[in-house]
C-alpha atoms as a PDB file:
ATOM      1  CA  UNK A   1       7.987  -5.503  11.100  1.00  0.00           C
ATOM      2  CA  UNK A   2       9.384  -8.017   8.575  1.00  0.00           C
ATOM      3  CA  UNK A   3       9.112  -7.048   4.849  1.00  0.00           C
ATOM      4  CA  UNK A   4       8.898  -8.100   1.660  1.00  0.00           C
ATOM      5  CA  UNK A   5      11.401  -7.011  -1.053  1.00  0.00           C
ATOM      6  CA  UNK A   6       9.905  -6.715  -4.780  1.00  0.00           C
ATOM      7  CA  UNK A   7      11.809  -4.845  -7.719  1.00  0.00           C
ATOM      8  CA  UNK A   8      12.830  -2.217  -5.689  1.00  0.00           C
ATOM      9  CA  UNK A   9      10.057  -2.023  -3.197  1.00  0.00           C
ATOM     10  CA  UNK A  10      10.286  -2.739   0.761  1.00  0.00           C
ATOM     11  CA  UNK A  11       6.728  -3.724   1.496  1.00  0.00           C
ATOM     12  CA  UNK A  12       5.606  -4.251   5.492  1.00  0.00           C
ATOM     13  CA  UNK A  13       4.276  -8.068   5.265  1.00  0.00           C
ATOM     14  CA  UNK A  14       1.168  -7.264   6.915  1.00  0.00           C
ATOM     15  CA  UNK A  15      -1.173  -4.144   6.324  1.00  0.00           C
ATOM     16  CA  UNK A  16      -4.168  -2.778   7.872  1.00  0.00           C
ATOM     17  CA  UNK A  17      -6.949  -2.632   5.095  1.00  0.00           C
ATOM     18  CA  UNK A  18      -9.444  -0.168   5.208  1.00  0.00           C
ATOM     19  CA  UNK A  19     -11.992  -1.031   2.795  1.00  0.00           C
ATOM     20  CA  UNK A  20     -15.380   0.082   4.233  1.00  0.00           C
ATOM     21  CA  UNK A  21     -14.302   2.172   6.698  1.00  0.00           C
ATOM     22  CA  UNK A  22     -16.070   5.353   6.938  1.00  0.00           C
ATOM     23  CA  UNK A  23     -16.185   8.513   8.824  1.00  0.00           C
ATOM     24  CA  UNK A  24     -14.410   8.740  12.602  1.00  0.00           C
ATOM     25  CA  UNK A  25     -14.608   4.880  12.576  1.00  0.00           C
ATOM     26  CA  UNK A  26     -12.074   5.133   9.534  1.00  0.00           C
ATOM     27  CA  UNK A  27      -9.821   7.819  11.292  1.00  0.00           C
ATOM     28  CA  UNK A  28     -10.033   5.942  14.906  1.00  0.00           C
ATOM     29  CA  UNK A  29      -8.981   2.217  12.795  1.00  0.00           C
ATOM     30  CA  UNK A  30      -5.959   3.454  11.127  1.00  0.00           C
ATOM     31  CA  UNK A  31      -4.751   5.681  14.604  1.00  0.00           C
ATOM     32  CA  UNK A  32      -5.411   2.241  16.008  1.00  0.00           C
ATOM     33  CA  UNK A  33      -3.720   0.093  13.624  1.00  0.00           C
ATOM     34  CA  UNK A  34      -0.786   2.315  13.526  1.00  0.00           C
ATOM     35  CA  UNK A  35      -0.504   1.878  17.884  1.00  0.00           C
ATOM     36  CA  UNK A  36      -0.424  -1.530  17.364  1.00  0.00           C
ATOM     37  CA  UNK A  37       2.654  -1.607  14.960  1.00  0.00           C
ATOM     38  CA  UNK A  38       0.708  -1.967  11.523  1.00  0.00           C
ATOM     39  CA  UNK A  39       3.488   0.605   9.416  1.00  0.00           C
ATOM     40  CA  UNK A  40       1.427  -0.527   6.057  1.00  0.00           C
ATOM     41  CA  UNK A  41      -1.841   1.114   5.161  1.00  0.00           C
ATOM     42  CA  UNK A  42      -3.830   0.160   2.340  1.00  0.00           C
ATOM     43  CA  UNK A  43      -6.847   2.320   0.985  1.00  0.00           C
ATOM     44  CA  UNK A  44      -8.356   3.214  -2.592  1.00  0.00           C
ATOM     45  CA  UNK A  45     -10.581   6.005  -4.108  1.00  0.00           C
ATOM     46  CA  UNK A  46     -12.955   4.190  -4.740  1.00  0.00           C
ATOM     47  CA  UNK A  47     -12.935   3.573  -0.719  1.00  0.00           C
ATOM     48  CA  UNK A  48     -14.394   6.741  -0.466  1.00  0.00           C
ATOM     49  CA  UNK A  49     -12.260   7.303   2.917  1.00  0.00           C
ATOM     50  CA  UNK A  50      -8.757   8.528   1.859  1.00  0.00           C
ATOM     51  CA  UNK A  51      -9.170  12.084   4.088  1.00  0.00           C
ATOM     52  CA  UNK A  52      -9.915   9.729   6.814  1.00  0.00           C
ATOM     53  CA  UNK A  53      -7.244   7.746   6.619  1.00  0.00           C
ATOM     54  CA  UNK A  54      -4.820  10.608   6.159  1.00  0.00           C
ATOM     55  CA  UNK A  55      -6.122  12.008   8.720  1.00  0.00           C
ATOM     56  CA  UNK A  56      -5.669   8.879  11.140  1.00  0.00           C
ATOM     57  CA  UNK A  57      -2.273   9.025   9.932  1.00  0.00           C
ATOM     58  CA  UNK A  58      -1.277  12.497  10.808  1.00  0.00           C
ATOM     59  CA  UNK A  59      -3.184  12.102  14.296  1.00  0.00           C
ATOM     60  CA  UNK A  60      -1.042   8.735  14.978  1.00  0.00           C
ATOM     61  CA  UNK A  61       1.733  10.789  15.171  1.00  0.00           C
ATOM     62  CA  UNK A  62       4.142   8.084  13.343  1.00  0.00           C
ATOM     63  CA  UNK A  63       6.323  10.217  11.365  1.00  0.00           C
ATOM     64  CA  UNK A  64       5.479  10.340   7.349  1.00  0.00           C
ATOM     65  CA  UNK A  65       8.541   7.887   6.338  1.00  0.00           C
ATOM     66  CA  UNK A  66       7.987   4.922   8.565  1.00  0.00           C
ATOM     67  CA  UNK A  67       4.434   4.332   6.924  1.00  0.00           C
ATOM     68  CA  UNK A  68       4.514   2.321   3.563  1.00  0.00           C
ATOM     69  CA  UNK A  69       0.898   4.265   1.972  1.00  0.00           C
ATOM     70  CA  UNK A  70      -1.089   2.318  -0.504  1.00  0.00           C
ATOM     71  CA  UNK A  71      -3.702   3.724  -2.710  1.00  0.00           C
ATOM     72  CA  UNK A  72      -5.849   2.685  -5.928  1.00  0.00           C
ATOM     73  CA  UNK A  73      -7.186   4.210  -9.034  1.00  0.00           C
ATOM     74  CA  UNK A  74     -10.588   3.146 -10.165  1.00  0.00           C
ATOM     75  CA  UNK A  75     -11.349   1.824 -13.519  1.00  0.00           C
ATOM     76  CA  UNK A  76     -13.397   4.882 -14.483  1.00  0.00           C
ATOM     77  CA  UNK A  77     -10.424   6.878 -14.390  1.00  0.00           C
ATOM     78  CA  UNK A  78      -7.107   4.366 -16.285  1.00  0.00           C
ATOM     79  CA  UNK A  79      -7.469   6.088 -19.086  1.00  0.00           C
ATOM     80  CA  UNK A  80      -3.909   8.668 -19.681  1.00  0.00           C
ATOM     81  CA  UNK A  81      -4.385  11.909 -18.156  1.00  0.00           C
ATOM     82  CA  UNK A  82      -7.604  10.638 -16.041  1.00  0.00           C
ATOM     83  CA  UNK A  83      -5.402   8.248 -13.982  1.00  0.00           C
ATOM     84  CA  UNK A  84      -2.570  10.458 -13.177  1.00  0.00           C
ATOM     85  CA  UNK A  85      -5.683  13.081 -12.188  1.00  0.00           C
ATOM     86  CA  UNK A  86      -6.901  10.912  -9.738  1.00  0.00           C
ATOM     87  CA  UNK A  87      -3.795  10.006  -7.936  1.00  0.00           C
ATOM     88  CA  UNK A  88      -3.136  13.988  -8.019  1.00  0.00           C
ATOM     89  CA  UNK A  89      -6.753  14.020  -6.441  1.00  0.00           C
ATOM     90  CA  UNK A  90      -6.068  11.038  -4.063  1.00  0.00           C
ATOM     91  CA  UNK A  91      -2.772  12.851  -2.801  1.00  0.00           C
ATOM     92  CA  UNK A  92      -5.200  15.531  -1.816  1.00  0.00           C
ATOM     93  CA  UNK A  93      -7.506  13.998   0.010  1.00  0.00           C
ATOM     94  CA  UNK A  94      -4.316  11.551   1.841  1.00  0.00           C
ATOM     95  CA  UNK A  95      -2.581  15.209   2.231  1.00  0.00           C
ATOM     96  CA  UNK A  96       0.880  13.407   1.397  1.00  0.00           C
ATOM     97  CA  UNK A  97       2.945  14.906  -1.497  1.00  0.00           C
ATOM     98  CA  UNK A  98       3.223  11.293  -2.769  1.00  0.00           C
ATOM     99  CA  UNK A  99       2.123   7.647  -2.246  1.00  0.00           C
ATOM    100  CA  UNK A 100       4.405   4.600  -1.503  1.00  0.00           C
ATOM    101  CA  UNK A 101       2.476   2.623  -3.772  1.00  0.00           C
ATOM    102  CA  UNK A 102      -0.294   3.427  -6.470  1.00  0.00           C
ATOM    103  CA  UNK A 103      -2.393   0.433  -8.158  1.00  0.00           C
ATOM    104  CA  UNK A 104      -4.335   0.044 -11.037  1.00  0.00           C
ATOM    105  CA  UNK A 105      -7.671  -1.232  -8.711  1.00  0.00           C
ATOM    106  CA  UNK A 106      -9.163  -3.683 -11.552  1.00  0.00           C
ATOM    107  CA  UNK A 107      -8.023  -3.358 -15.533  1.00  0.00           C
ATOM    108  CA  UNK A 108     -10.669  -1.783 -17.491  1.00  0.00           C
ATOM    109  CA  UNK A 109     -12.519  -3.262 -20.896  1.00  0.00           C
ATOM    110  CA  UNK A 110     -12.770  -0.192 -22.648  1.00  0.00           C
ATOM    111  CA  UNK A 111      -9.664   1.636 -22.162  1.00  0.00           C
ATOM    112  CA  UNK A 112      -6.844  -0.206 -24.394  1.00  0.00           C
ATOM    113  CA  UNK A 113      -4.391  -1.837 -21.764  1.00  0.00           C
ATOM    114  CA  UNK A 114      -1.344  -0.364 -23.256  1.00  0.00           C
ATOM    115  CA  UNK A 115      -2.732   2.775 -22.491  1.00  0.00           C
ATOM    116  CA  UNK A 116      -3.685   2.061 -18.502  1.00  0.00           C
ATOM    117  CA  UNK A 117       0.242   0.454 -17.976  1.00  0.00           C
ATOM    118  CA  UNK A 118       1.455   3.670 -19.615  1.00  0.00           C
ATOM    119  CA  UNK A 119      -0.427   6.280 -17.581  1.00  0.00           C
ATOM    120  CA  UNK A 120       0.204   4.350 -14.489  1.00  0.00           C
ATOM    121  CA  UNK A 121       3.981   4.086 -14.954  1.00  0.00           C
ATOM    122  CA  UNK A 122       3.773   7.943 -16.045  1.00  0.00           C
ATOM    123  CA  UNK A 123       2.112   8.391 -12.682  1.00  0.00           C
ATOM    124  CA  UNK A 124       4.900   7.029 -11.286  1.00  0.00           C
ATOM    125  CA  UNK A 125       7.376   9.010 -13.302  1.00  0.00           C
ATOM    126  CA  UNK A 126       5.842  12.459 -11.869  1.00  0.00           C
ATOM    127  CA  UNK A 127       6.542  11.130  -8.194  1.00  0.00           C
ATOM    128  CA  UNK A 128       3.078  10.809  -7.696  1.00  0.00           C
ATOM    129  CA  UNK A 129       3.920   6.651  -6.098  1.00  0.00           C
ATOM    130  CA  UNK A 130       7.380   5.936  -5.171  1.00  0.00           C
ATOM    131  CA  UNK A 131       6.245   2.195  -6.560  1.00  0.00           C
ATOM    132  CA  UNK A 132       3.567   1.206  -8.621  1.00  0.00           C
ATOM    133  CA  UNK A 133       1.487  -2.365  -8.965  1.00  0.00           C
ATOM    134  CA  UNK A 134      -2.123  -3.847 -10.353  1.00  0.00           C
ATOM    135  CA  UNK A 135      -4.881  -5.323  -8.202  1.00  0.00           C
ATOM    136  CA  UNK A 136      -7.453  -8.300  -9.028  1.00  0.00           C
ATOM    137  CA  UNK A 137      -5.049  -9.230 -12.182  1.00  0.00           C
ATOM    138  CA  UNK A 138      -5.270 -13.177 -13.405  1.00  0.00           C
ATOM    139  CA  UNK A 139      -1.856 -14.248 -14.405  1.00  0.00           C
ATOM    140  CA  UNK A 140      -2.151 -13.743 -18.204  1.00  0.00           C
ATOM    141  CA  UNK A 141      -2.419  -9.814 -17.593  1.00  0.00           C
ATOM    142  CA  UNK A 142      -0.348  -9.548 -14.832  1.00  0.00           C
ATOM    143  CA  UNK A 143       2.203 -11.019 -17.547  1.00  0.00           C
ATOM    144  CA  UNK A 144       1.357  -8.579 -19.533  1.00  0.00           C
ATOM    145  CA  UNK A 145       1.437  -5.984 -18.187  1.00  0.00           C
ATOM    146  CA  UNK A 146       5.059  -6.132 -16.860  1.00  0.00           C
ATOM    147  CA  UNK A 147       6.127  -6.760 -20.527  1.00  0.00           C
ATOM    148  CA  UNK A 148       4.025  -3.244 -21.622  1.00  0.00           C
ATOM    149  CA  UNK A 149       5.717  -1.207 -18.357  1.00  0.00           C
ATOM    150  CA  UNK A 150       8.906   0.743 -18.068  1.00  0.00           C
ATOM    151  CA  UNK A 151       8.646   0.994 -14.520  1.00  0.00           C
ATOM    152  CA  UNK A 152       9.068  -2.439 -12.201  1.00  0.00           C
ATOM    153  CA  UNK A 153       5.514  -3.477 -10.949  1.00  0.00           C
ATOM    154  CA  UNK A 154       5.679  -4.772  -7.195  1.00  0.00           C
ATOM    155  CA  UNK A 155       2.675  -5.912  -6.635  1.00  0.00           C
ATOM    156  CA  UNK A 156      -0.514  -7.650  -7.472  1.00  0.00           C
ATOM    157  CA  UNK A 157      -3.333  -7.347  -4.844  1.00  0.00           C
ATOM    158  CA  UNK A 158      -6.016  -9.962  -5.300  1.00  0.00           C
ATOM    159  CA  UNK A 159      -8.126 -11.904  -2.782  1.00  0.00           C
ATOM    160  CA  UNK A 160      -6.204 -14.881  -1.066  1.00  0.00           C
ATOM    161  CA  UNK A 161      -6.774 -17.087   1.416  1.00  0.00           C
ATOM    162  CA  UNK A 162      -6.800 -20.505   2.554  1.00  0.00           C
ATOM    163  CA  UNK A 163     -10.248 -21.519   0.642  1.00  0.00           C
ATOM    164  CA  UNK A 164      -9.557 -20.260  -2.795  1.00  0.00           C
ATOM    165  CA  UNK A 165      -6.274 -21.576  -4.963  1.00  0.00           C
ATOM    166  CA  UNK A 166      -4.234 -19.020  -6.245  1.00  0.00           C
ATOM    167  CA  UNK A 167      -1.823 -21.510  -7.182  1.00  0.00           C
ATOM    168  CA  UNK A 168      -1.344 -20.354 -11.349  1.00  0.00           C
ATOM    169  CA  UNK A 169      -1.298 -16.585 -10.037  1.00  0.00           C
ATOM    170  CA  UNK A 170       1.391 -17.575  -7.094  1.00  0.00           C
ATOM    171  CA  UNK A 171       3.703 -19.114  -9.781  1.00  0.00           C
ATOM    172  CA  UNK A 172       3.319 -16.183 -12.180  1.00  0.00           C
ATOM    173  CA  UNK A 173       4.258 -13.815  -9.624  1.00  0.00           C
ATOM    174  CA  UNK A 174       7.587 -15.529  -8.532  1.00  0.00           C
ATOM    175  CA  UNK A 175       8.697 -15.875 -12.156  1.00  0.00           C
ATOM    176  CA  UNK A 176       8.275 -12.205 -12.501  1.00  0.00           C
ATOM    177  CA  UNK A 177       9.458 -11.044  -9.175  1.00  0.00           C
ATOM    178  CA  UNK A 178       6.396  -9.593  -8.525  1.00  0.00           C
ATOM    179  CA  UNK A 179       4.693  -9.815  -4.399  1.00  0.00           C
ATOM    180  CA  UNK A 180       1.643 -11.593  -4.039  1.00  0.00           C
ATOM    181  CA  UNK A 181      -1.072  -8.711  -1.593  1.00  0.00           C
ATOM    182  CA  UNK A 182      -3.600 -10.971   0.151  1.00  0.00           C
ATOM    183  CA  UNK A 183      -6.862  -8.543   0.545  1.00  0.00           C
ATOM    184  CA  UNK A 184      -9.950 -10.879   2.405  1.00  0.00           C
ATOM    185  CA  UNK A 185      -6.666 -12.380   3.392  1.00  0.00           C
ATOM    186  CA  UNK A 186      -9.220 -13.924   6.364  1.00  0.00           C
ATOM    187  CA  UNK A 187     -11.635 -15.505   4.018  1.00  0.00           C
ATOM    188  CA  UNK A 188     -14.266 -13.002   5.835  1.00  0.00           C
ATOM    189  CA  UNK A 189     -13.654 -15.741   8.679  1.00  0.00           C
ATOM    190  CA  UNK A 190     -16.393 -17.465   7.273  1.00  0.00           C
ATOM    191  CA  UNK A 191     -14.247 -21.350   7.344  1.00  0.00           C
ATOM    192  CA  UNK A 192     -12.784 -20.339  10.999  1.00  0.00           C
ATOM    193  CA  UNK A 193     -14.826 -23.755  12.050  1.00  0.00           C
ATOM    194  CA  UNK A 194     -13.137 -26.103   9.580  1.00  0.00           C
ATOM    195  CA  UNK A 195     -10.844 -28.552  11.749  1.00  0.00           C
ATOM    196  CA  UNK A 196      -7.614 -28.000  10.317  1.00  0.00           C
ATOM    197  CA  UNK A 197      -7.859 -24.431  11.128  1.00  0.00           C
ATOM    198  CA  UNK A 198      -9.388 -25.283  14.733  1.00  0.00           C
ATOM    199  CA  UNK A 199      -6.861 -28.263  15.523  1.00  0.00           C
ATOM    200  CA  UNK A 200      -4.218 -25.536  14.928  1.00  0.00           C
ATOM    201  CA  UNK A 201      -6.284 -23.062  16.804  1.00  0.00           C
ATOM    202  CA  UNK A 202      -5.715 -26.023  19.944  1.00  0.00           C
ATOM    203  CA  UNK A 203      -2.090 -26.633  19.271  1.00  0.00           C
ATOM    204  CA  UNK A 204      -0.242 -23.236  19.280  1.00  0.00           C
ATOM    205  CA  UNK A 205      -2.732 -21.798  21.470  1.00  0.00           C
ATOM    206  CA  UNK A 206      -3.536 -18.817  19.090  1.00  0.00           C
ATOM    207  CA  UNK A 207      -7.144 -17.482  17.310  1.00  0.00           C
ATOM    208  CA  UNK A 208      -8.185 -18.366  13.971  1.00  0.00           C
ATOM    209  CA  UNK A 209      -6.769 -15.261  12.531  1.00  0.00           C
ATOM    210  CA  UNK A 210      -3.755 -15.573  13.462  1.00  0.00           C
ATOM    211  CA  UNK A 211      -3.377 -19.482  11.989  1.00  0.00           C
ATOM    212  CA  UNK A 212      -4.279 -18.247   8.560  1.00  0.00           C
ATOM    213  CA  UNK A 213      -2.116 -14.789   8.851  1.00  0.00           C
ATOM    214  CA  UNK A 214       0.971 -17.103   9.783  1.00  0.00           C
ATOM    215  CA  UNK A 215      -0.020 -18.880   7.100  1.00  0.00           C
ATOM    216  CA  UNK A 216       0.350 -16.264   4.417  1.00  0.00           C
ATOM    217  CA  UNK A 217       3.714 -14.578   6.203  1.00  0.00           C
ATOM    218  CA  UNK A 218       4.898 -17.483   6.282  1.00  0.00           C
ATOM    219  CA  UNK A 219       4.775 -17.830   1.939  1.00  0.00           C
ATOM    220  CA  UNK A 220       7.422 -16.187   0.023  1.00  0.00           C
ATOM    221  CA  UNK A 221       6.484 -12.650  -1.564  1.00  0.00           C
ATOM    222  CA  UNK A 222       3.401 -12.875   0.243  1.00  0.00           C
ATOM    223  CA  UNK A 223       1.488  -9.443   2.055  1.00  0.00           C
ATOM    224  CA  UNK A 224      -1.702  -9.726   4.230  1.00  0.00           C
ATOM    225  CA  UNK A 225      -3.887  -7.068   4.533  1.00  0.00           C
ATOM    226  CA  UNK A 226      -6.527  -7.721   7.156  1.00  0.00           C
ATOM    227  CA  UNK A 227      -9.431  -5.253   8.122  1.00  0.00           C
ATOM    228  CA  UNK A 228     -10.861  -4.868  11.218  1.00  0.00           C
ATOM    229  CA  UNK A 229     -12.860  -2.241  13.298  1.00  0.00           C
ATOM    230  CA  UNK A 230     -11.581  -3.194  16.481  1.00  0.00           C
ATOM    231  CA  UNK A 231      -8.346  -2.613  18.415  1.00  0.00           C
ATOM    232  CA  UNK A 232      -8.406  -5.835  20.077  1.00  0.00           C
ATOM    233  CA  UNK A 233      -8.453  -7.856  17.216  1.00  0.00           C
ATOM    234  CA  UNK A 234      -6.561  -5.672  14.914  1.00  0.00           C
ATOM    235  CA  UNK A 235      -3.710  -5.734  17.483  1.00  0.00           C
ATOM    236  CA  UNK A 236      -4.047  -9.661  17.421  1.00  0.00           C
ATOM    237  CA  UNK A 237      -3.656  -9.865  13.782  1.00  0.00           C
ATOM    238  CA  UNK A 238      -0.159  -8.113  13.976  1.00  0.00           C
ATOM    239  CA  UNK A 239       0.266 -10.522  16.955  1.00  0.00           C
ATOM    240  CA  UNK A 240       1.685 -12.862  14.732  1.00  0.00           C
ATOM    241  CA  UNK A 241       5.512 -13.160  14.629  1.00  0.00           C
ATOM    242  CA  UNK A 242       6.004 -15.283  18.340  1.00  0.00           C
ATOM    243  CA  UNK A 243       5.299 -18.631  16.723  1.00  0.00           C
ATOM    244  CA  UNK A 244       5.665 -20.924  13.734  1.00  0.00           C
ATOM    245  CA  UNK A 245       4.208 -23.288  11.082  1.00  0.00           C
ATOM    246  CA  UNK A 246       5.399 -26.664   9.857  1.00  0.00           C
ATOM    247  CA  UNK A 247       5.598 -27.360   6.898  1.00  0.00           C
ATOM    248  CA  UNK A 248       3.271 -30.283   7.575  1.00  0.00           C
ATOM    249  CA  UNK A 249       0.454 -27.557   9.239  1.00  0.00           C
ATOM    250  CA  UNK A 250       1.383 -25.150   5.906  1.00  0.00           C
ATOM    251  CA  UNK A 251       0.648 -27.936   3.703  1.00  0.00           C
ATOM    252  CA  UNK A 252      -2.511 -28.755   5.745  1.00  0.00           C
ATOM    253  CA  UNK A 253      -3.594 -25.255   5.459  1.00  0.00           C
ATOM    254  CA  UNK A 254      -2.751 -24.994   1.836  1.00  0.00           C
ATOM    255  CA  UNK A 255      -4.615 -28.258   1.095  1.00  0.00           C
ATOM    256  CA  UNK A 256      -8.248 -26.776   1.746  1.00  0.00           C
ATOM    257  CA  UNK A 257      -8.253 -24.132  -1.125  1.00  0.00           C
ATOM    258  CA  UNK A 258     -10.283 -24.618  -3.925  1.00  0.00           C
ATOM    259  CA  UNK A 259     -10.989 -22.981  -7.206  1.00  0.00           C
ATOM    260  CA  UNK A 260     -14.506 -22.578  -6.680  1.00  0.00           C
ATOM    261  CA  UNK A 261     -13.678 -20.636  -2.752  1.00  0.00           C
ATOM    262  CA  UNK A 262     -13.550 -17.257  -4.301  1.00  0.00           C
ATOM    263  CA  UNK A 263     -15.971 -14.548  -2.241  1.00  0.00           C
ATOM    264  CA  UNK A 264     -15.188 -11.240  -4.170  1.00  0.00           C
ATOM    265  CA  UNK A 265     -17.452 -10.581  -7.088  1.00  0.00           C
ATOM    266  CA  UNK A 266     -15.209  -9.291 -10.259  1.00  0.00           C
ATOM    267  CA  UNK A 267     -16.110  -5.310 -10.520  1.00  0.00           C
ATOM    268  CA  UNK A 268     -15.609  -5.090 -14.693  1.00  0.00           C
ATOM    269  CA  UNK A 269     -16.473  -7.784 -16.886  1.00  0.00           C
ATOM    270  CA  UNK A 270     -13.411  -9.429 -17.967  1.00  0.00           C
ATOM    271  CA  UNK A 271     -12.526 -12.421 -20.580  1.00  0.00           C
ATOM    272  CA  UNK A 272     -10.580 -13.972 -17.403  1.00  0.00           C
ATOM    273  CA  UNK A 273      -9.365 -16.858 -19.529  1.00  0.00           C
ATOM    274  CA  UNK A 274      -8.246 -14.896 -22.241  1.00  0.00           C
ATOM    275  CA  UNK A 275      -5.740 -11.912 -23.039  1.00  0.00           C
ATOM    276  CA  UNK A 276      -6.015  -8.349 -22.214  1.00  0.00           C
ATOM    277  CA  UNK A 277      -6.302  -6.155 -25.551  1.00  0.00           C
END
């Protein structure tokens, strides 16, 4: 499994994402995912499904240290002393004595932003995440808060795919050293018809899915975390690292997002143009 390096972090380049997920289905996905070769599991409490994918884990029988274990806290809970509760709480329910990597799941309005970087790189300091990142951060507050922490921030998870240009967030993170995480890294596979993606579909003799996960391995600092329910096609989304992209078919690809192709619905209301207080 390739990787991506990020101030300090190794981070597998794809992940299984588990995001609705429930029950055995959960459990029977990530035992799945971790047969095929996925060694990168993303989840959340918000999920609602972290003691099923610990669970999957244990049963997989991969040992503890070859699994790179993501988890998020929810915006109720950034304030200090809530957040570094509910990673204590998420540990728990994962029944792991730490995470690999613990993320702030979107920044919160009404707890000052000082305050959620601090608690989360305290969280970090009581070896409650080996690494620590942000999710669904625009640049300006990614920027900020790596100036605020005192522990390196690896990652910002946001939704990414060929449809929607991340282009201003893409730049930010490389100036900062900071990995790109691609959730709906698919697009929900609801473009898998548009011809670029369907001549290439033709030409290396591969599905849809794994076009556009080339497509994102294939960008520097750049995770994918796919979901899927089934074994066949989660094993075909790992199935990825036999074949190549020009840089012609990358800039093909590239050339279909637009700013207006975002799918995910923002959680908190945010002042996305302006600066976090």
């Amino acid at each position: 499994m390739r990787i991506v390096k990020a101030n300090g972090a190794e981070i597998p380049v794809i992940g299984f994402g588990t995001w609705d997920l429930r029950g055995d289905s959960a459990v029977q996905a990530v035992e799945a995912a971790l047969d095929a070769g996925y060694r990168h599991i993303d989840t959340a409490a918000m999920y609602g499904n972290e003691k099923q994918v610990g669970e999957g884990v244990r049963n997989s029988g991969v040992p503890r240290d070859e699994i790179f274990l993501t988890t998020k806290v929810w915006t109720s809970d950034l304030a200090d002393g809530r957040l570094q509760k509910s990673a204590e709480e998420s540990l728990k329910r994962l029944q792991v004595d730490q995470v690999d990597l613990l993320l702030i799941h979107w920044p919160s309005s009404s707890v000052p932003f000082r305050e959620q970087v601090a608690a989360l790189c305290d969280a970090r300091k009581r070896g409650l995440a080996r690494h620590i990142g942000v999710s669904n951060f625009p640049p300006n507050y990614l920027e900020e808060a790596v100036r605020l922490a005192d522990q390196p921030i690896v990652t910002d998870q946001v939704e990414h795919h060929p449809w929607l240009n991340q282009s201003a967030l893409r730049e930010t993170c490389a100036k900062l050293g900071v990995a790109m995480t691609s959730y709906s890294p698919l697009g929900k596979a609801r473009h898998f018809d548009d011809p670029v993606i369907r001549d290439l579909t033709r030409a290396k003799g591969k599905t849809p899915a794994q076009i556009v996960l080339r497509w994102h391995v294939q960008q520097p600092m750049n995770i994918a975390i796919p979901k899927s329910s089934n074994a066949r096609r989660l094993a075909e989304n790992i199935a990825i690292f036999d074949f190549e992209l020009t840089d012609d078919e990358m800039r093909r690809i590239s050339g279909l997002a637009s700013r207006e192709g975002r799918m995910v619905q923002a959680s908190v209301s945010l002042d996305w143009d302006g600066a976090p207080h």
